[in-house]
Protein backbone atom coordinates (compact mmCIF):
# COMPACT_ATOMS: atom_id res chain seq x y z
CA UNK A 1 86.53 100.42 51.10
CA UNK A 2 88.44 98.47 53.70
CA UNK A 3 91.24 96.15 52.44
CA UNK A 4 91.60 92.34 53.22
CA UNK A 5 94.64 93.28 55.11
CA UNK A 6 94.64 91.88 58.91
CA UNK A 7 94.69 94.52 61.18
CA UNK A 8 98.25 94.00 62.99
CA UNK A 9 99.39 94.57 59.32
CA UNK A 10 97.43 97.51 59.10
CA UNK A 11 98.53 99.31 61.84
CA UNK A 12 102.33 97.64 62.32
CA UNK A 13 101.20 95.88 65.74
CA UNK A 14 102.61 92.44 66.05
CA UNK A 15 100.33 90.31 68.14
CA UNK A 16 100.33 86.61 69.40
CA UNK A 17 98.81 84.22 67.75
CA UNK A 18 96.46 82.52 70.29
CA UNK A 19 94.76 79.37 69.32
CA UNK A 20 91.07 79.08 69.47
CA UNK A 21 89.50 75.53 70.05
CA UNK A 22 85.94 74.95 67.88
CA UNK A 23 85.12 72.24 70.22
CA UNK A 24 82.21 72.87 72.36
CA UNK A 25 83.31 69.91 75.26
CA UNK A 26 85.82 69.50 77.07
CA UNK A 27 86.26 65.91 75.89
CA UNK A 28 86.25 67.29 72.40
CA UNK A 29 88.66 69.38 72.97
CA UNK A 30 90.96 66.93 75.01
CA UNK A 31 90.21 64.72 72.20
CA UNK A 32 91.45 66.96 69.45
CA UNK A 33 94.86 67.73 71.21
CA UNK A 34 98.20 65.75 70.05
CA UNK A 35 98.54 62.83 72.83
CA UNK A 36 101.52 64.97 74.60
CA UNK A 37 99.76 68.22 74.62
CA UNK A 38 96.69 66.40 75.91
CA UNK A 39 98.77 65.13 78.92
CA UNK A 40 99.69 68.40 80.19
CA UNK A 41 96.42 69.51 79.48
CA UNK A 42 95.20 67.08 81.56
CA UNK A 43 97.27 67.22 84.04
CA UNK A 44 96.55 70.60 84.86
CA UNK A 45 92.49 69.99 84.21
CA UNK A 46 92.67 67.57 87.07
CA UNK A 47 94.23 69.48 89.46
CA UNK A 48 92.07 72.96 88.44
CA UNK A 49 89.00 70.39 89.38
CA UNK A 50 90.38 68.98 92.09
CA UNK A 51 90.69 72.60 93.93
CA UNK A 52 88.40 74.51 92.71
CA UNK A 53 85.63 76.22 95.28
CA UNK A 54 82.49 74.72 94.79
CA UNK A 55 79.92 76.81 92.60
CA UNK A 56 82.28 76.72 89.44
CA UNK A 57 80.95 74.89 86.12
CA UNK A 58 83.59 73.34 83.57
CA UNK A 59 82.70 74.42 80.12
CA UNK A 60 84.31 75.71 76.38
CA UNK A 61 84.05 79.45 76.11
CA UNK A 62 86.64 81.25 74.02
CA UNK A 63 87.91 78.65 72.26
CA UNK A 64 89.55 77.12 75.67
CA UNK A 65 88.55 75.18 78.58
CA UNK A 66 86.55 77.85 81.19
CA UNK A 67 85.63 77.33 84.58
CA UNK A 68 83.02 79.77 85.18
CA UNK A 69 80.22 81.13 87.48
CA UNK A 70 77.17 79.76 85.90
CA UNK A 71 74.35 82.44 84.87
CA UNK A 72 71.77 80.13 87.34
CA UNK A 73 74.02 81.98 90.41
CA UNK A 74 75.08 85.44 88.41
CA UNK A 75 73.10 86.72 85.38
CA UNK A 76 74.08 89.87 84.85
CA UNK A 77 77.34 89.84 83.26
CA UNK A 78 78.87 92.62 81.51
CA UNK A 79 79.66 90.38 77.65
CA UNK A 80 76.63 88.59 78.44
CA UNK A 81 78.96 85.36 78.92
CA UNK A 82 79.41 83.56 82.31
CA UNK A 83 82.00 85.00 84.54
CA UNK A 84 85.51 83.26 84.05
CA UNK A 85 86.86 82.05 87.42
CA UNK A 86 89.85 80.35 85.18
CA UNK A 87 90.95 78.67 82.34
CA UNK A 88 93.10 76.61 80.40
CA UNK A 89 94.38 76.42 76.63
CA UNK A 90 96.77 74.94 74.64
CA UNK A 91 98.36 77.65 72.53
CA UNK A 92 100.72 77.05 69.45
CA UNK A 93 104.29 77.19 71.13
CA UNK A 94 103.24 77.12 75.04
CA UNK A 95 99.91 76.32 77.34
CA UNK A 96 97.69 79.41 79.01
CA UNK A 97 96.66 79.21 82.47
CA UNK A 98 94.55 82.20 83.41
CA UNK A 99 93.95 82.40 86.95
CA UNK A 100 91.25 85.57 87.00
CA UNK A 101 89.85 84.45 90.26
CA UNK A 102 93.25 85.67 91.71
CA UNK A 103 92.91 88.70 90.05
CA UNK A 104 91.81 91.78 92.30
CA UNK A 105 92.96 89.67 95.30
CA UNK A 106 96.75 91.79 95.94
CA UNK A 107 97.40 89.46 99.01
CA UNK A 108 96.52 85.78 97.07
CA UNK A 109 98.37 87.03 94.27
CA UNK A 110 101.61 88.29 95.65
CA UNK A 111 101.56 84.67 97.93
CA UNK A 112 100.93 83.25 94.87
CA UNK A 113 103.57 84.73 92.97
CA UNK A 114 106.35 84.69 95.79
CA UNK A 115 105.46 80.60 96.42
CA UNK A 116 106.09 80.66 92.70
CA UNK A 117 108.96 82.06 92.24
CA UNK A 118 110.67 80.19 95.54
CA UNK A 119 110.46 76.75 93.94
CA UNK A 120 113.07 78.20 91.59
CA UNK A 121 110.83 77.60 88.35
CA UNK A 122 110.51 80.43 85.86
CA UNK A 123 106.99 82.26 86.23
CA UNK A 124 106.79 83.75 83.11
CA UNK A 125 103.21 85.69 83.03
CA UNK A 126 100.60 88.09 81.94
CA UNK A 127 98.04 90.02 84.28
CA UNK A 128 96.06 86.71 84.85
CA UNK A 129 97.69 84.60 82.61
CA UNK A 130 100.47 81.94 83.68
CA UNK A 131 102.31 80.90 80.19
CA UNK A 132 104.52 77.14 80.63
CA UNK A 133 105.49 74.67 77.72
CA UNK A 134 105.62 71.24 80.25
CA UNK A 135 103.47 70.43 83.33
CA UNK A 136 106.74 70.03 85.07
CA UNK A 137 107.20 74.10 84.72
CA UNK A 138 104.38 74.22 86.87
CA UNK A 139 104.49 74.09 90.94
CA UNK A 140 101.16 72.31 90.83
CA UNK A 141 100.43 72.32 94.69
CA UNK A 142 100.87 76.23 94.62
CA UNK A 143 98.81 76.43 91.72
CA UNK A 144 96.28 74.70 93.51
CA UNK A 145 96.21 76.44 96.44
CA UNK A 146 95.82 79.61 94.66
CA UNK A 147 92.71 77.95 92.62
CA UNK A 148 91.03 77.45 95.88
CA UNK A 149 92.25 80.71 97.56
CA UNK A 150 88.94 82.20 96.62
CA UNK A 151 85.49 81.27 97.17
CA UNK A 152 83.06 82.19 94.34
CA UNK A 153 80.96 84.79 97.25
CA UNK A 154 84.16 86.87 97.07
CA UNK A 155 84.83 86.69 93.99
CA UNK A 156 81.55 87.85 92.81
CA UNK A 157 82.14 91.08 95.66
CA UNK A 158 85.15 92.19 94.17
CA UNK A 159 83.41 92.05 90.45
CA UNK A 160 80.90 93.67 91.59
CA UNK A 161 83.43 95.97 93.50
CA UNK A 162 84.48 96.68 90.15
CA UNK A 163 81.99 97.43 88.19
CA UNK A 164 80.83 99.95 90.77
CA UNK A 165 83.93 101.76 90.50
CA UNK A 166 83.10 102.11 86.56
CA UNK A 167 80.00 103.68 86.66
């Protein structure tokens, strides 16, 4: 019989906490944010929108808002979910920006990261994700810049790319 016991207690793993959103808009979940949380939030929404290439549909996936290749323009997705070209959550103690279009791009990411890192502000981050606790941690036209970097055609090759490789 298996105990009630979460598994990072099971097996000594601490993980994150990661907060999931139930709200299935993006004005719900804007809406269900404390007013300074929902600033940066917004803040950040705007300028994802503002830059991103054209083909990419705002939605909630995950609990978080998810700017993703609609299934009308690519069905056949390994979870059965719309490819993620980014998102954007507000976590407990920080806010997630996950930037997978940049992912599998060596050349947009290392400008990315370098442009980063020369404004002086911390970049504290994961494989895709981007971590910050104010918009002002944020160099906003780099982030931009790297939103639009890559149009959805080539980022559907190098998925595709990939998923060759793993057959």
């Amino acid at each position: 019989m298996r105990s009630h016991i979460p598994p990072s207690a099971e097996s000594g793993v601490k993980r994150l906490g990661m907060v999931s959103s139930t709200a299935t808009t993006p004005q719900q979940y804007l809406a269900s944010l404390p007013q300074d949380r929902r600033e940066v939030i917004a803040g950040v929404r705007k300028l994802l929108l503002d830059n991103l290439p054209a083909g990419i549909e705002e939605n909630m996936n995950f609990g978080m808002l998810s700017y993703e290749i609609p299934f009308s323009t690519y069905p056949d997705t390994y979870n059965k979910q719309p490819l993620m070209f980014a998102a954007l959550a507000a976590q407990k103690h920080y806010f997630s920006l996950y930037l997978n279009s940049i992912y599998g791009f060596d050349d947009v990411r290392d400008r990315f990261e370098a442009e980063f890192l020369a404004t002086g502000k911390k970049l504290d981050s994961g494989k895709v994700c981007i971590r910050f606790k104010r918009l002002e941690d944020l160099p906003l036209e780099i982030v931009g810049r790297a939103i639009g970097a890559i149009t959805v055609k080539d980022f559907l090759a190098n998925y595709e790319k990939g998923r060759a490789s793993r057959k």
